[in-house]
Protein backbone atom coordinates (compact mmCIF):
# COMPACT_ATOMS: atom_id res chain seq x y z
CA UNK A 1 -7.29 26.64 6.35
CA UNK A 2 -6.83 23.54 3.82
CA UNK A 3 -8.38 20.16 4.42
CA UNK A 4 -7.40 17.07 2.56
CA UNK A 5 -9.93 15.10 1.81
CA UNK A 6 -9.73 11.47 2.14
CA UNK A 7 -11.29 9.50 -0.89
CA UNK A 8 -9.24 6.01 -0.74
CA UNK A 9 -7.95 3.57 1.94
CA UNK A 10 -5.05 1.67 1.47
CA UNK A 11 -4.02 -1.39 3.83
CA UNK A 12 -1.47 -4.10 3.83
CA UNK A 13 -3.42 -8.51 4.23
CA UNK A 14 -0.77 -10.85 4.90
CA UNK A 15 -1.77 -13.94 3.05
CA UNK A 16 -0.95 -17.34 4.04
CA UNK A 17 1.80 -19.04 1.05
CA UNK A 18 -0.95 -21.52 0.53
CA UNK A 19 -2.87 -18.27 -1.11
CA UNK A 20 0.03 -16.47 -2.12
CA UNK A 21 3.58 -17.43 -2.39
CA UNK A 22 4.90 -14.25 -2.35
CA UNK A 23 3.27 -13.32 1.03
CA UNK A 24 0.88 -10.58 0.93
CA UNK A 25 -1.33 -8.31 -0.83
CA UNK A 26 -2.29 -4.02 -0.93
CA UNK A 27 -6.00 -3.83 -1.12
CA UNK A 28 -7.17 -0.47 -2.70
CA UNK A 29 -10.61 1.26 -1.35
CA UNK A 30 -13.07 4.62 -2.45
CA UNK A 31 -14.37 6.08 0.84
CA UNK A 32 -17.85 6.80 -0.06
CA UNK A 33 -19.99 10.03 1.07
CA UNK A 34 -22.16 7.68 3.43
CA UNK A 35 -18.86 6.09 4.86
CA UNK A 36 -18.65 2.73 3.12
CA UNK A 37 -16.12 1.31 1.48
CA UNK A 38 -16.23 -0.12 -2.05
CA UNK A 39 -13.39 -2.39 -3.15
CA UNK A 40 -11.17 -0.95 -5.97
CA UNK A 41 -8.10 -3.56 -6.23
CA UNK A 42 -5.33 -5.78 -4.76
CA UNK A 43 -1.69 -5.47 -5.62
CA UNK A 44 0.97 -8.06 -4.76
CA UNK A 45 3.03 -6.18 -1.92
CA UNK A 46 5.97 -7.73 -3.58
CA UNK A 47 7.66 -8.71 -0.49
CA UNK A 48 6.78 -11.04 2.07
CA UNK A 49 4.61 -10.47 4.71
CA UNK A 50 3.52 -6.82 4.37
CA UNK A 51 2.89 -4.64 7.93
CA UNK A 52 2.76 -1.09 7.03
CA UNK A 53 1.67 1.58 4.43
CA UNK A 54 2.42 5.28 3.56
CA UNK A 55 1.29 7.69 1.48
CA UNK A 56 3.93 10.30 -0.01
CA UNK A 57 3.09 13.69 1.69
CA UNK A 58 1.55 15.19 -2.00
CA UNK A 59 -0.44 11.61 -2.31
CA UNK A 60 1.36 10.27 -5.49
CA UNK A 61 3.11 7.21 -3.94
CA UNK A 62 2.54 4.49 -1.70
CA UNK A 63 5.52 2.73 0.13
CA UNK A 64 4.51 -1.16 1.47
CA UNK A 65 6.65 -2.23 3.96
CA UNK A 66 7.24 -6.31 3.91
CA UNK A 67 8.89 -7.31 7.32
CA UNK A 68 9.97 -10.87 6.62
CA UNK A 69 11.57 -10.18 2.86
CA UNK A 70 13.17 -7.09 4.38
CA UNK A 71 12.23 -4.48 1.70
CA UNK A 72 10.05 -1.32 1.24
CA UNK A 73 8.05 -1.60 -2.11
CA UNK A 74 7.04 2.20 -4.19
CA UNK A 75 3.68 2.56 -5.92
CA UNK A 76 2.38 5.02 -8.12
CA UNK A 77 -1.35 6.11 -7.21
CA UNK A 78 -3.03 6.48 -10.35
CA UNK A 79 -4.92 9.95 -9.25
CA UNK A 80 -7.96 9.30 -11.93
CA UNK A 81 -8.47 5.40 -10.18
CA UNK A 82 -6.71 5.42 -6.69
CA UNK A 83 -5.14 2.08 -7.91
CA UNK A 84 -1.67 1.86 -6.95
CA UNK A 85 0.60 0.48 -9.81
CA UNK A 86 4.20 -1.39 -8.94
CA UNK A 87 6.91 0.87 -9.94
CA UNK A 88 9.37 -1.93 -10.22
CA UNK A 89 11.65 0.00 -7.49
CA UNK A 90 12.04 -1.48 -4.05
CA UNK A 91 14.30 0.10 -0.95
CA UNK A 92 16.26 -3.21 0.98
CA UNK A 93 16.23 -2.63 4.35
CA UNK A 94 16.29 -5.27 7.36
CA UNK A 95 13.09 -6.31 8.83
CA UNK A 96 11.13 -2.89 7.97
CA UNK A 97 7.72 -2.39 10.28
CA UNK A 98 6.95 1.43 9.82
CA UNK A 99 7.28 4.12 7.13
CA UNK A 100 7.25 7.95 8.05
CA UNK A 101 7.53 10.68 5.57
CA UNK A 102 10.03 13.34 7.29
């Protein structure tokens, strides 16, 4: 049997425009062995108003889906940090709310 083990949380903060204009944020945490997290890093979600992550099924990406820009966003995870890095590509797609890897 193979587990995966689970080193880094990735979530999606909506952020008020007053904060940031372009609507949200991808916070980056390391899982420690006692169960806390430690903060890594924030990306810009590059969309507006971000509702859902994914992580490719090998671990190597991270899609952010932005419901009110209507776009998914692609991320490189940097497998030495855990940092995601903006790839510069983006999927347009109405209203997105939830990514699944098929």
């Amino acid at each position: 049997m193979i587990f995966q083990v689970f080193i880094y949380l990735y979530v999606v903060n909506r952020a008020p425009k007053e904060i940031e204009p372009s609507g949200g944020f991808v916070p980056a945490y390391e899982i420690a062995n006692n169960g806390t997290l430690q903060f890594l890093n924030k990306q810009l979600s590059h969309g507006a108003d971000p509702c859902h992550v994914a992580i490719s099924p090998k671990g190597n990406y991270l899609l952010a889906a932005n419901h009110r820009s209507g776009n998914i966003t692609v991320f490189k995870i940097n497998r030495e940090t855990g940092i995601p890095e903006f790839t510069g590509k983006q999927i347009k797609i109405p209203a997105p709310v939830c990514i699944e890897f098929l």
